[in-house]
Protein backbone atom coordinates (compact mmCIF):
# COMPACT_ATOMS: atom_id res chain seq x y z
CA UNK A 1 1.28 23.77 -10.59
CA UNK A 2 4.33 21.75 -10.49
CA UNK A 3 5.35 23.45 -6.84
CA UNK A 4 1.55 21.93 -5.52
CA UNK A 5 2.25 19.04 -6.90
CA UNK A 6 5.66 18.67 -4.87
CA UNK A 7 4.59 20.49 -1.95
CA UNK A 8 1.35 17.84 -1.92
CA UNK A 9 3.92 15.02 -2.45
CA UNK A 10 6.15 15.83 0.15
CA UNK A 11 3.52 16.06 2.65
CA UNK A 12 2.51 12.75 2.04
CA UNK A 13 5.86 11.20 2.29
CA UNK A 14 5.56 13.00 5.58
CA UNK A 15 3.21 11.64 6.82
CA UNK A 16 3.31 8.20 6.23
CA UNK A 17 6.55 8.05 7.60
CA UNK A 18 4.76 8.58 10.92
CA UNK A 19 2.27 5.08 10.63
CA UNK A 20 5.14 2.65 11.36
CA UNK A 21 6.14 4.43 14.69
CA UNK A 22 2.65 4.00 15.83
CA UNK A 23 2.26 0.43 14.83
CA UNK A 24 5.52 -0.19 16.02
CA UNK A 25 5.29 -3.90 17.52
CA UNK A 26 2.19 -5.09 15.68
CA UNK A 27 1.58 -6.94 13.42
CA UNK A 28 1.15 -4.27 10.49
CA UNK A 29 4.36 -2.70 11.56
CA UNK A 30 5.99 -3.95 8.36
CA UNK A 31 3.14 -3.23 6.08
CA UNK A 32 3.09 0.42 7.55
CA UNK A 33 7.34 0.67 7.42
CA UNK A 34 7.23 -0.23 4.09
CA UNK A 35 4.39 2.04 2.91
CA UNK A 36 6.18 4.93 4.58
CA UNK A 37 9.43 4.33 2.50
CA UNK A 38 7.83 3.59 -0.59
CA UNK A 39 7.12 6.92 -0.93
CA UNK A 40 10.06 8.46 0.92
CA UNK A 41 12.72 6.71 -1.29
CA UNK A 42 11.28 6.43 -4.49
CA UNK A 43 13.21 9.32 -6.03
CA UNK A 44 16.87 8.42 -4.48
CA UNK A 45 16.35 5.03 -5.16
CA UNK A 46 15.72 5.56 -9.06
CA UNK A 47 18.53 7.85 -9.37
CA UNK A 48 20.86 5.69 -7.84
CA UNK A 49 20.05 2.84 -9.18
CA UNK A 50 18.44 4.08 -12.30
CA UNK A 51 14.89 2.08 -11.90
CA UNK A 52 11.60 3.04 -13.61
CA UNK A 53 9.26 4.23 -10.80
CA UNK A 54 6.48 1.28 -11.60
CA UNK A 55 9.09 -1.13 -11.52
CA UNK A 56 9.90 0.36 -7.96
CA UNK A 57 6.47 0.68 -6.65
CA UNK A 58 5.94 -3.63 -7.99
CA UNK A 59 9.11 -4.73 -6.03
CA UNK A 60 7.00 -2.62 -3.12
CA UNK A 61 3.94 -3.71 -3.45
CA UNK A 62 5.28 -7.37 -3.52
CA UNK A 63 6.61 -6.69 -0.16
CA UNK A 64 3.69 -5.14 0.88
CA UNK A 65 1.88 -8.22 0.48
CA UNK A 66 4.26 -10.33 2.05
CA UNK A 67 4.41 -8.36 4.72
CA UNK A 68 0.54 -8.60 5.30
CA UNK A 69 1.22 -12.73 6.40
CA UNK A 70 3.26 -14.06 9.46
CA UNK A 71 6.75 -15.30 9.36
CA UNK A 72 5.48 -18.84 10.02
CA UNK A 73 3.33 -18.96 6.97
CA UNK A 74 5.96 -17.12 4.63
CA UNK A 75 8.35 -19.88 6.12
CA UNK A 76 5.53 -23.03 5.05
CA UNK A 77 4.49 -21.20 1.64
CA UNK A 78 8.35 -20.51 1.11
CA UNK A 79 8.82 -21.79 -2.39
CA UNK A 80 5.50 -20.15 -3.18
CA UNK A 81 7.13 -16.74 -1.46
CA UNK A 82 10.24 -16.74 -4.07
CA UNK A 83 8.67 -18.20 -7.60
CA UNK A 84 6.18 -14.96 -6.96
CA UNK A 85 9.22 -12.71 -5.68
CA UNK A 86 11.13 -13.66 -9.22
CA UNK A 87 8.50 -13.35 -10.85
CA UNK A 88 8.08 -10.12 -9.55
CA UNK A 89 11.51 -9.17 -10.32
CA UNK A 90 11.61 -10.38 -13.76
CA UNK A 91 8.14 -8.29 -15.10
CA UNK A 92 9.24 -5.19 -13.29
CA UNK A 93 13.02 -5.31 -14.99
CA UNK A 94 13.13 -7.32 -17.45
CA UNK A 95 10.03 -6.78 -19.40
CA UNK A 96 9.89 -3.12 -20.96
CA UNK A 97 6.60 -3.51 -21.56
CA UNK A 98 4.17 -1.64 -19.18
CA UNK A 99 1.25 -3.30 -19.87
CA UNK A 100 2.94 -6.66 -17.96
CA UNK A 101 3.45 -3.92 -15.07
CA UNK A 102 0.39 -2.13 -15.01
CA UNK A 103 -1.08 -5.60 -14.91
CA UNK A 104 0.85 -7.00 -12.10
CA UNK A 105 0.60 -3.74 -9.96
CA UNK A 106 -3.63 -4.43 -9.75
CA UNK A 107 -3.14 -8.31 -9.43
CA UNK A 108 -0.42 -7.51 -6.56
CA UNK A 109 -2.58 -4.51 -5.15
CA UNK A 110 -5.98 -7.22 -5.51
CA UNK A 111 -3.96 -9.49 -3.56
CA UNK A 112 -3.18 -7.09 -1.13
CA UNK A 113 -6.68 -5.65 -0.72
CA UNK A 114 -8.11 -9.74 -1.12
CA UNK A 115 -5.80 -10.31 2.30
CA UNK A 116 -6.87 -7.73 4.48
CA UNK A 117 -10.16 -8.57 3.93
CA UNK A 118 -9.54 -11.84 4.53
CA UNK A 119 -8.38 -10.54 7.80
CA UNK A 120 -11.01 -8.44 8.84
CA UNK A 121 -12.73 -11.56 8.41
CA UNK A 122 -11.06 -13.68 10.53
CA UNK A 123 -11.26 -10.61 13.48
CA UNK A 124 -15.02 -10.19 12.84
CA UNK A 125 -15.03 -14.21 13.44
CA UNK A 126 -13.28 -14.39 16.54
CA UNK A 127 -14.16 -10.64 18.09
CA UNK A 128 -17.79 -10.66 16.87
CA UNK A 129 -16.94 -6.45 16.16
CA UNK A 130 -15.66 -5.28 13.29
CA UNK A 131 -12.42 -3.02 13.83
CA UNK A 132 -12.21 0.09 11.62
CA UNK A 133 -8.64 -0.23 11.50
CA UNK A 134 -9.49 -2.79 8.95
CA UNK A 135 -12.22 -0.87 7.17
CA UNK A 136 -10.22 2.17 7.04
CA UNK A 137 -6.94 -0.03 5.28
CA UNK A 138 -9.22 -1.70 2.96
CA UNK A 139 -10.35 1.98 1.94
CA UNK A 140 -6.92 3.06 1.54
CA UNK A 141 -6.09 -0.07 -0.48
CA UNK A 142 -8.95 0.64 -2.98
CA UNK A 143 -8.04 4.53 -3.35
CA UNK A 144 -4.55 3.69 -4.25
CA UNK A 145 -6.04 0.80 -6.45
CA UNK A 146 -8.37 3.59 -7.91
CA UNK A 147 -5.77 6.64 -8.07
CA UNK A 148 -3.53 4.27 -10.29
CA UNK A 149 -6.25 3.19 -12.16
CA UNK A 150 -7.43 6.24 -13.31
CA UNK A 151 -3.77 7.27 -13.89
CA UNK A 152 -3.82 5.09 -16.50
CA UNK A 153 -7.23 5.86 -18.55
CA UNK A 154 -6.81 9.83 -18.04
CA UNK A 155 -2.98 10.34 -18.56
CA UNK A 156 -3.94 13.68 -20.36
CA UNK A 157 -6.93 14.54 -18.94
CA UNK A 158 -6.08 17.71 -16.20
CA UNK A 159 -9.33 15.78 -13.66
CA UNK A 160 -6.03 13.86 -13.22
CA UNK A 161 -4.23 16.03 -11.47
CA UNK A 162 -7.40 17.55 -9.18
CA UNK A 163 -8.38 13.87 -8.28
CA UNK A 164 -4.82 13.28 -7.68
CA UNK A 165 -4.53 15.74 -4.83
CA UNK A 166 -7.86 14.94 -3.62
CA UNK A 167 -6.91 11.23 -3.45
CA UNK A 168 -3.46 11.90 -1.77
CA UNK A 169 -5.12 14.39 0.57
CA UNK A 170 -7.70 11.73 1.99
CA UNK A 171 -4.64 9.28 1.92
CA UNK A 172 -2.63 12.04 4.26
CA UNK A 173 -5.93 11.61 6.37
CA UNK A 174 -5.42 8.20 6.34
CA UNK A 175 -1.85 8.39 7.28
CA UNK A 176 -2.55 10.83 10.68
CA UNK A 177 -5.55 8.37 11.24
CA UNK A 178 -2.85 5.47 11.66
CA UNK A 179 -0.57 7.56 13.17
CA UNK A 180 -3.17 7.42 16.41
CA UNK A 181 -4.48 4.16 16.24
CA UNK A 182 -3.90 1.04 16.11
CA UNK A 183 -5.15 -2.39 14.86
CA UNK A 184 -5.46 -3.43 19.18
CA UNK A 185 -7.19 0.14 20.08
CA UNK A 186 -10.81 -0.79 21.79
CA UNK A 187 -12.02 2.72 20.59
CA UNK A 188 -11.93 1.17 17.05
CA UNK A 189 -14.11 -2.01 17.37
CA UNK A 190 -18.14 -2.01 16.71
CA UNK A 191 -19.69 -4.96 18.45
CA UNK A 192 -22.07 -6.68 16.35
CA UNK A 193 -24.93 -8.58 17.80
């Protein structure tokens, strides 16, 4: 079981290494370069530099979401951008507690999922379609939200670990889905009239 569990792993770490080539000069390219070495480095990163994995994945997820805004809006809402950044920092290393990171990982991941909503939105506004490439990140957004979640209420339970590579396997679908398109592919957008 533990070989599955690596092989599936691995495979996923693949894979999402492959997103960020494809949305190479867009505007998600950071989002998808830093979702793609969240799970690549994860294991070199604690050993090195001796980090618990949740306090890895909050420093991630951080940058996940501030990847999700433009440089001119990180640059107006700076102050805003490094009280949350320390703040950040502090829960993930200098609380032990992992209630206060458990917590911040689904107020970080809400906020993530909360702002690409808010920008399918804003596309549906001004295309009058609604791109998939949104629908389809919003989806993965709420499996990961869901795959931690249940993490947490079913650490002994074995539906764990079968959910677990069910999740991961429709995130590796996810993964080759972004691999091919992107956010600007015509192909993805449903006109609504």
């Amino acid at each position: 079981m533990p070989y599955l569990y690596a092989l599936v792993v691995f495979i996923s770490a693949t894979i999402w290494l492959l997103p960020p080539v494809r949305q190479y000069k867009t505007k998600f390219f950071y989002f998808f370069l830093l979702l793609g070495l969240a799970d690549a480095l994860p294991w070199m990163v604690i050993r090195v530099f001796y980090f618990k994995i949740l306090s890895y994945y909050l420093v991630v997820s951080c940058l996940l979401l501030f990847s999700l805004f433009d440089k001119e809006t990180l640059k107006q809402k700076f102050l805003l951008v490094i009280l949350l950044f320390i703040t950040v920092i502090v829960i993930a290393y200098g609380f032990t507690n992992p209630g206060y990171h458990r917590l911040l990982f689904f107020v970080l991941h809400g906020l993530i999922l909360l702002r690409i909503t808010h920008l399918m939105g804003l596309e549906l506004l001004r295309t009058r379609s609604l791109n998939l490439f949104f629908v389809v990140l919003v989806f993965y957004e709420l499996l990961t939200l869901a795959k931690f979640f249940e993490i947490l209420v079913k650490v002994a339970d074995l539906s764990v670990l079968t959910n677990f590579y069910i999740v991961t396997g429709v995130q590796i679908a996810i993964g080759i889905f972004f691999t091919i398109f992107r956010e600007d592919n015509r192909r993805l957008s449903v006109k609504l009239e």
